[in-house]
N, C-alpha and C. Protein backbone atom coordinates (compact mmCIF):
# COMPACT_ATOMS: atom_id res chain seq x y z
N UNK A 1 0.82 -1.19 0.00
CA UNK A 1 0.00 0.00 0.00
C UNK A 1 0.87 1.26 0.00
N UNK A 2 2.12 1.26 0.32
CA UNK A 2 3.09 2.23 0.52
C UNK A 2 3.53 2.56 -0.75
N UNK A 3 3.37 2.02 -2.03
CA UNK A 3 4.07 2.32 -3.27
C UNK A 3 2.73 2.73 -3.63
N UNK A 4 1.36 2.77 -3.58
CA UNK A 4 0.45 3.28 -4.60
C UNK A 4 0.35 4.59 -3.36
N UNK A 5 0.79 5.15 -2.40
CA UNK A 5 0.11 6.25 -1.93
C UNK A 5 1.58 7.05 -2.09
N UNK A 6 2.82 6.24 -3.08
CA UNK A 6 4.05 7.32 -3.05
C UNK A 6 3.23 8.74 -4.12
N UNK A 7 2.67 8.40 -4.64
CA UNK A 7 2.52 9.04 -5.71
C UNK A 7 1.09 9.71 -5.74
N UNK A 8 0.39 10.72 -5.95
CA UNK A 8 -0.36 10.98 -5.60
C UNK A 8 -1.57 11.28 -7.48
N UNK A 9 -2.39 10.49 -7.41
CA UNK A 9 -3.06 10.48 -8.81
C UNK A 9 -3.16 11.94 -9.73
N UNK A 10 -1.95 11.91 -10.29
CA UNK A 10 -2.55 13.40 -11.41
C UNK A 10 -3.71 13.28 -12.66
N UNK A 11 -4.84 12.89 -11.85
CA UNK A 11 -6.31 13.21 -12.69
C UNK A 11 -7.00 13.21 -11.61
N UNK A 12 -7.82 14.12 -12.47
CA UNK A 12 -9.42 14.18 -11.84
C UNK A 12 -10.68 13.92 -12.23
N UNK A 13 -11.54 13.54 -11.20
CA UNK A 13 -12.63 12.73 -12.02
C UNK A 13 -14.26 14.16 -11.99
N UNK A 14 -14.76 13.73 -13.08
CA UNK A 14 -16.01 14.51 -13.56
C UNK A 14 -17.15 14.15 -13.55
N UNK A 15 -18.25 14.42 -13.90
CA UNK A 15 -19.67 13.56 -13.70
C UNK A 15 -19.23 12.87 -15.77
N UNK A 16 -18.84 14.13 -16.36
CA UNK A 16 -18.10 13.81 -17.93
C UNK A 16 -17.06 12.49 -18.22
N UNK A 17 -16.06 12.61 -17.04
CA UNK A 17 -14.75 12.05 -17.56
C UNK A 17 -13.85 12.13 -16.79
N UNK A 18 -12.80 12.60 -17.04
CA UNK A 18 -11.45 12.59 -16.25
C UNK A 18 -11.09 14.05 -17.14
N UNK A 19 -9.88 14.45 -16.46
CA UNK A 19 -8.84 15.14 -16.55
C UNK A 19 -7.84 14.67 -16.41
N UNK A 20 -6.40 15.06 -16.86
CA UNK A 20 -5.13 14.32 -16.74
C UNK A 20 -4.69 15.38 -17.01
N UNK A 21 -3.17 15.62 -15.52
CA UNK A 21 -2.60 16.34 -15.88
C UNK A 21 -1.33 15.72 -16.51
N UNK A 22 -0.31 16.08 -17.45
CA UNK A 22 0.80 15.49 -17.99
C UNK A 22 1.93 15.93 -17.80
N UNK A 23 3.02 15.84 -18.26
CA UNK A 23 4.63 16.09 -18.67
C UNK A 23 4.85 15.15 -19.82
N UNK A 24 4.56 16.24 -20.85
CA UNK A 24 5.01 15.70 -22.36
C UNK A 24 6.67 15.68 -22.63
N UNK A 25 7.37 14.90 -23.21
CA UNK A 25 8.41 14.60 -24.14
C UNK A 25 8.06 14.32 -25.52
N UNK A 26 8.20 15.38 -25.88
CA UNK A 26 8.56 15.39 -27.94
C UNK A 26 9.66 14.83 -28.08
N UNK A 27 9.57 14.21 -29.35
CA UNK A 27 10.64 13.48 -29.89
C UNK A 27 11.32 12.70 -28.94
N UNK A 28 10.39 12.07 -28.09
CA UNK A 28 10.94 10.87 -27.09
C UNK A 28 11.40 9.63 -27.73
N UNK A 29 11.38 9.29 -29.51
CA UNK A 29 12.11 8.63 -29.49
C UNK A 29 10.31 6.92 -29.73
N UNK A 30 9.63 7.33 -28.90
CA UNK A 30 8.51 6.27 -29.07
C UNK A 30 7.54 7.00 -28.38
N UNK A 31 5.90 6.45 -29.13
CA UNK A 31 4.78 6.88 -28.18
C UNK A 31 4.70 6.35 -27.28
N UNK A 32 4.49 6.28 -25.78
CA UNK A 32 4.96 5.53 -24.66
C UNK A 32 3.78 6.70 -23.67
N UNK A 33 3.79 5.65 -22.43
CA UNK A 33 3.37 6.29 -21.44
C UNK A 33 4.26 6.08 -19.98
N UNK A 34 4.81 6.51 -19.56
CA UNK A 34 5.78 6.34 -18.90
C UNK A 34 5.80 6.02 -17.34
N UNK A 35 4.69 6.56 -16.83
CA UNK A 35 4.28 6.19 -15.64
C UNK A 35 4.24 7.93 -14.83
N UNK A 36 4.12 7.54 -13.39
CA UNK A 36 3.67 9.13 -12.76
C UNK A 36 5.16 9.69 -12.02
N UNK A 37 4.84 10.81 -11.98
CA UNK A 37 6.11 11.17 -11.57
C UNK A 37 5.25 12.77 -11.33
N UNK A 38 6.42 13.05 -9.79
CA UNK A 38 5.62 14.18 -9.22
C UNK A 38 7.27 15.44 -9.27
N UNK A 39 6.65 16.60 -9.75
CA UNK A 39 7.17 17.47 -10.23
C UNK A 39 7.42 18.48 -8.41
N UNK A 40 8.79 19.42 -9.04
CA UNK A 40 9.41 20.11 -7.76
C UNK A 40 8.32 20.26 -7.03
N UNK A 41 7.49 20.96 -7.34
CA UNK A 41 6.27 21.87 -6.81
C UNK A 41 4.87 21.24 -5.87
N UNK A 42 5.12 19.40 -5.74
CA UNK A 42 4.02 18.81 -5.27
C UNK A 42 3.25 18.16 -6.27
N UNK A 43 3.10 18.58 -7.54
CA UNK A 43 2.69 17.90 -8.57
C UNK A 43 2.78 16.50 -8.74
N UNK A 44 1.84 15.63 -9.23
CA UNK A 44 1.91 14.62 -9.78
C UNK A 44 1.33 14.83 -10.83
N UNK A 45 2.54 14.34 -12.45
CA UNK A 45 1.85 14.68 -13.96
C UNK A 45 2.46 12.93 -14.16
N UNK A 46 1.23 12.78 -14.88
CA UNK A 46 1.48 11.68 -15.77
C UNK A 46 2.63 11.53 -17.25
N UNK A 47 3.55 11.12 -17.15
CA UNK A 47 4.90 11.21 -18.29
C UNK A 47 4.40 10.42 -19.11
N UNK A 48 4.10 11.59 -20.76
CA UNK A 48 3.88 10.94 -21.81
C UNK A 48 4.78 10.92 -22.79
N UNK A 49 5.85 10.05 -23.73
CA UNK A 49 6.59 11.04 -24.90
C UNK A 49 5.91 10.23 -26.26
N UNK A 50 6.12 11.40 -26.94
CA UNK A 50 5.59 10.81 -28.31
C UNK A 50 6.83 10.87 -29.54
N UNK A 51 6.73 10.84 -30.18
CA UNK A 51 8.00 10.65 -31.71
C UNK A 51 7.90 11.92 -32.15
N UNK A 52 6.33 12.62 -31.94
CA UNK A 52 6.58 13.49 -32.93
C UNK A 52 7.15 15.14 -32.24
N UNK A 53 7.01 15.60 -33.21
CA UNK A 53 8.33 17.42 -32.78
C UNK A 53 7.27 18.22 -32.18
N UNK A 54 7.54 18.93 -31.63
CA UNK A 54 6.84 19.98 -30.76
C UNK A 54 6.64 21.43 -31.52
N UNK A 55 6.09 21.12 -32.81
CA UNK A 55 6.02 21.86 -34.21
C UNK A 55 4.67 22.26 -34.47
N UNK A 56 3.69 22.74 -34.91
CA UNK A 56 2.70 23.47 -35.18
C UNK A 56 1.65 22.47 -34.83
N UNK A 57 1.94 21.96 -33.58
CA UNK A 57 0.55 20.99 -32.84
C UNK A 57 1.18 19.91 -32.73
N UNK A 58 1.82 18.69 -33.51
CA UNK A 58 2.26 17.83 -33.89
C UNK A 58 2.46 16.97 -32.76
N UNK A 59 3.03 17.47 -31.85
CA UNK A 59 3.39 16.79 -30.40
C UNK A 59 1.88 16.70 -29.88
N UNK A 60 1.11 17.77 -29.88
CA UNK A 60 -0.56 17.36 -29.14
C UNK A 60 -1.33 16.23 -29.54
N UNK A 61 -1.14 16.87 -31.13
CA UNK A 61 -2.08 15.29 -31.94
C UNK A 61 -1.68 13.92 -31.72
N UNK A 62 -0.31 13.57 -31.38
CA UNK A 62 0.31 12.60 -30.68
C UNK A 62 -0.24 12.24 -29.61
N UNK A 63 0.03 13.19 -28.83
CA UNK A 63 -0.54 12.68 -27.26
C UNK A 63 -1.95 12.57 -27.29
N UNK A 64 -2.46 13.07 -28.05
CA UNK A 64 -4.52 12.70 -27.75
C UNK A 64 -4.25 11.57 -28.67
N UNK A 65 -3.92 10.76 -29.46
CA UNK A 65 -4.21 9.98 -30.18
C UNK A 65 -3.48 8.86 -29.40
N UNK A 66 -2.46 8.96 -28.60
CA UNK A 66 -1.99 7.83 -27.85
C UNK A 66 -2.68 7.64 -26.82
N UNK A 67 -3.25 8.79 -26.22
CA UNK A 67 -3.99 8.48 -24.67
C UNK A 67 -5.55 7.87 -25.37
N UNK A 68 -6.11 8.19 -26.14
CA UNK A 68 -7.25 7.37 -26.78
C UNK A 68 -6.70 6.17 -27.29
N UNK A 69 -5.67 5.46 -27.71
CA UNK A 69 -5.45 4.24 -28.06
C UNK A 69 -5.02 3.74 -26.61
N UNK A 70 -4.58 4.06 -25.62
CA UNK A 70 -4.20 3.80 -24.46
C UNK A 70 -5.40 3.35 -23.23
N UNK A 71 -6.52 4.24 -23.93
CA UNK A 71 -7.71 4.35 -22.90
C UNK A 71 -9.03 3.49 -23.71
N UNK A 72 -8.26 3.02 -24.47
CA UNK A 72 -9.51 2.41 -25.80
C UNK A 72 -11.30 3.12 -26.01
N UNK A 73 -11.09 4.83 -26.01
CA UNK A 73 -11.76 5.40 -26.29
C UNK A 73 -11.55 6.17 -27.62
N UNK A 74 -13.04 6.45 -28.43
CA UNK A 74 -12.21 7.08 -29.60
C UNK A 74 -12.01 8.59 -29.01
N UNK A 75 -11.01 8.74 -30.64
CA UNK A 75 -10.14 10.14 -30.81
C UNK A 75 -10.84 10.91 -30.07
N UNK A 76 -11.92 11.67 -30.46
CA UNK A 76 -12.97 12.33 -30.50
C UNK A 76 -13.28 13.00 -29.03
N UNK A 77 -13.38 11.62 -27.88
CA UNK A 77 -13.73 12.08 -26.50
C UNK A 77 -12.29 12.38 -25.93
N UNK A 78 -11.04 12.45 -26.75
CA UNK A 78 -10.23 13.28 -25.88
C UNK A 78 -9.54 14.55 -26.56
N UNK A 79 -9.52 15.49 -25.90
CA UNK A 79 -8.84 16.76 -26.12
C UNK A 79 -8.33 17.80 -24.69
N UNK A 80 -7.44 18.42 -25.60
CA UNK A 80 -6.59 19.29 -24.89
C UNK A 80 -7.46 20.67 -24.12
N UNK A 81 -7.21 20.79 -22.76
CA UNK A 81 -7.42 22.08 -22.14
C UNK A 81 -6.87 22.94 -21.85
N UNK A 82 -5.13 22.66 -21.19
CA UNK A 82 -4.41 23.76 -21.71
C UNK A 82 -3.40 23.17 -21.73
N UNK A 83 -2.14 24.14 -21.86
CA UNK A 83 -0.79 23.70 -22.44
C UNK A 83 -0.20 23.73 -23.72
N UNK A 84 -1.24 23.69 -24.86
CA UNK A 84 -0.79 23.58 -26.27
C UNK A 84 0.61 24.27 -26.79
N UNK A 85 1.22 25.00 -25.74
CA UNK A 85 3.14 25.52 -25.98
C UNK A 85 3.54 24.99 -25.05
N UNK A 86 3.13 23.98 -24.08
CA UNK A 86 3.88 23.97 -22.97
C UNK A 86 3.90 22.40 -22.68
N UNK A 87 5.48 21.72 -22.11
CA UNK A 87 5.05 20.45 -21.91
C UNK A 87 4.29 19.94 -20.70
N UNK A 88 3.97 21.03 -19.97
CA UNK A 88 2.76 20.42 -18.83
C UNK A 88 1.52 20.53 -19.68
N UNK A 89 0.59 19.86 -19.54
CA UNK A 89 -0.98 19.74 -20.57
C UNK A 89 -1.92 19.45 -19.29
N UNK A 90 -3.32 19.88 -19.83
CA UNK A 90 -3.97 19.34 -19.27
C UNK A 90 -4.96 18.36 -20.28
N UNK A 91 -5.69 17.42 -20.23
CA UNK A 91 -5.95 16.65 -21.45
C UNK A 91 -7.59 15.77 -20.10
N UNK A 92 -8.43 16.25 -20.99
CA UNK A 92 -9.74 15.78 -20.37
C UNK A 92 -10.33 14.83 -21.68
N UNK A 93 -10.37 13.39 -20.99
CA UNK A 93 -10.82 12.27 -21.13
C UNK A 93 -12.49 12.41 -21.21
N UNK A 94 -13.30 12.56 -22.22
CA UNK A 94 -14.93 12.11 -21.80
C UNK A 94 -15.17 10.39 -21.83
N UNK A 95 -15.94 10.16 -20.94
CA UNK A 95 -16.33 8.36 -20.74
C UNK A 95 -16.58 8.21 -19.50
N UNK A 96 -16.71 7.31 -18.44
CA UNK A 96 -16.85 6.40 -17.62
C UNK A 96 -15.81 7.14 -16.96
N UNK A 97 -15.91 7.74 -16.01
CA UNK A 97 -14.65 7.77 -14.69
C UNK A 97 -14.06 7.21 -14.10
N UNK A 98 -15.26 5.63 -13.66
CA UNK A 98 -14.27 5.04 -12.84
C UNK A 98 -13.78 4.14 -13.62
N UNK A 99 -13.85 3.89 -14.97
CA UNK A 99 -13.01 2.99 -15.75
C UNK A 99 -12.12 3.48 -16.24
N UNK A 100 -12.04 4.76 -16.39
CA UNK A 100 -10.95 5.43 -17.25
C UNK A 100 -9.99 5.43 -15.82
N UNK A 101 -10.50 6.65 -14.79
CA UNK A 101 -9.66 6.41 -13.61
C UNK A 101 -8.91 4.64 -13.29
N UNK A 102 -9.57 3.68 -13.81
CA UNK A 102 -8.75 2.18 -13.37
C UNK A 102 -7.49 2.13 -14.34
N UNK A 103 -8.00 2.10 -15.59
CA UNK A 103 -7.20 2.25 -16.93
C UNK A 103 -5.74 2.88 -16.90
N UNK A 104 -6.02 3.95 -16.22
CA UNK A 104 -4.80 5.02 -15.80
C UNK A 104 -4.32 4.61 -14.24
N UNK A 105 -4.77 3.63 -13.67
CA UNK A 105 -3.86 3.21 -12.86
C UNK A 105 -2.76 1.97 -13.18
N UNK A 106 -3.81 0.98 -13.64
CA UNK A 106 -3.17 0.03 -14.35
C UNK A 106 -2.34 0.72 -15.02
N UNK A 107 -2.11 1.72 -15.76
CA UNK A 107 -1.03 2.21 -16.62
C UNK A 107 -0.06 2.33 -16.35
N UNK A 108 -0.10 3.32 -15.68
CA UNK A 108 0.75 4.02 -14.53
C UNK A 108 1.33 2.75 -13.99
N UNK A 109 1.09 1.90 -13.20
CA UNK A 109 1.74 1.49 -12.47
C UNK A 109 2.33 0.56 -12.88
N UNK A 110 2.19 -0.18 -14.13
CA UNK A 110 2.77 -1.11 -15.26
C UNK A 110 3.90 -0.47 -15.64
N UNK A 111 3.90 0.82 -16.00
CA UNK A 111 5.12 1.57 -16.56
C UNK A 111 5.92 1.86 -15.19
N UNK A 112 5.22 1.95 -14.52
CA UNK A 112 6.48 2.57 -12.78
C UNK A 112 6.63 1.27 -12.95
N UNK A 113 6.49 -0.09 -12.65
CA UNK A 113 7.00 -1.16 -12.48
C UNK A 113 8.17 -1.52 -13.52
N UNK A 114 7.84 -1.97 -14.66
CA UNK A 114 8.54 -1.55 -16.33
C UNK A 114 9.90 -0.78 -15.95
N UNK A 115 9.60 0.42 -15.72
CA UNK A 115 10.84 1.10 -15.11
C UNK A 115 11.86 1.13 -14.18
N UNK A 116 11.57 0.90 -12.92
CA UNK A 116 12.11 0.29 -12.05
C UNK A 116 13.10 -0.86 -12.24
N UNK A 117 12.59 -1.77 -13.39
CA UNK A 117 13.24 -3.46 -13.08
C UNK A 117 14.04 -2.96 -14.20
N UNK A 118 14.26 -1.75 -15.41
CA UNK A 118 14.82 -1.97 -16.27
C UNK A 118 15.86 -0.70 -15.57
N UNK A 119 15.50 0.11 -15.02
CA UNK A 119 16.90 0.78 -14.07
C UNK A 119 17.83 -0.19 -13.26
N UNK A 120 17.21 -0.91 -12.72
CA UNK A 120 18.31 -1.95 -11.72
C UNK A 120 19.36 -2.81 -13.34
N UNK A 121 18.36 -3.10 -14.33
CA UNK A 121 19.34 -3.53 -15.44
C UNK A 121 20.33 -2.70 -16.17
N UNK A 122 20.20 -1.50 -16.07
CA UNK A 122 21.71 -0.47 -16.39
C UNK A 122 22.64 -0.55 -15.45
């Protein structure tokens, strides 16, 4: 219980959907979701990187199109609220809350795990 309360959930839930707050990486190289990670300030943003450049949207359309293939909702119910110059985003999910909220734990914590076992391998 001590590893799911290190981290404190960056989304919020709606009578709509969710919210997610992020920390984008452009040109990370792969679309990926990386797991949570809490910023100087108290923050917890969800780490997304995508392939593409941080060029006239290019990096956004990435990230809504991975978090809808990620959340197996279409394109459509996700879009950006703010951030569109900035790599913190905010990105509101429409659907089911408490499934999307599960979805994004399972995520999250697959990738914090993922990560972990492949740091002890460097």
């Amino acid at each position: 219980m001590a590893a799911k309360d290190a981290f404190k959930e960056p989304w919020r839930y709606s009578t709509a959907g969710i919210s997610i707050a992020l920390r984008v990486t452009p040109r990370g190289g792969r679309d990926d979701i990386d797991g949570i990670e809490q910023l100087a300030d108290g923050r917890s943003v969800l780490k997304v990187r995508v392939r593409a450049i941080a060029d006239g949207g290019e990096a956004n359309k990435a990230v809504l199109v991975l978090l809808a293939k990620s959340l197996g909702v279409p394109k459509a119910a996700v879009r950006l609220l703010s951030g569109a110059t900035s790599r913190l985003k905010q990105i509101a999910v429409d659907g089911d809350p408490a499934r999307l909220g599960e979805a994004l734990r399972q995520l999250a914590q697959l990738k914090s795990a993922d990560a972990k076992s492949t740091d002890r391998g460097n």
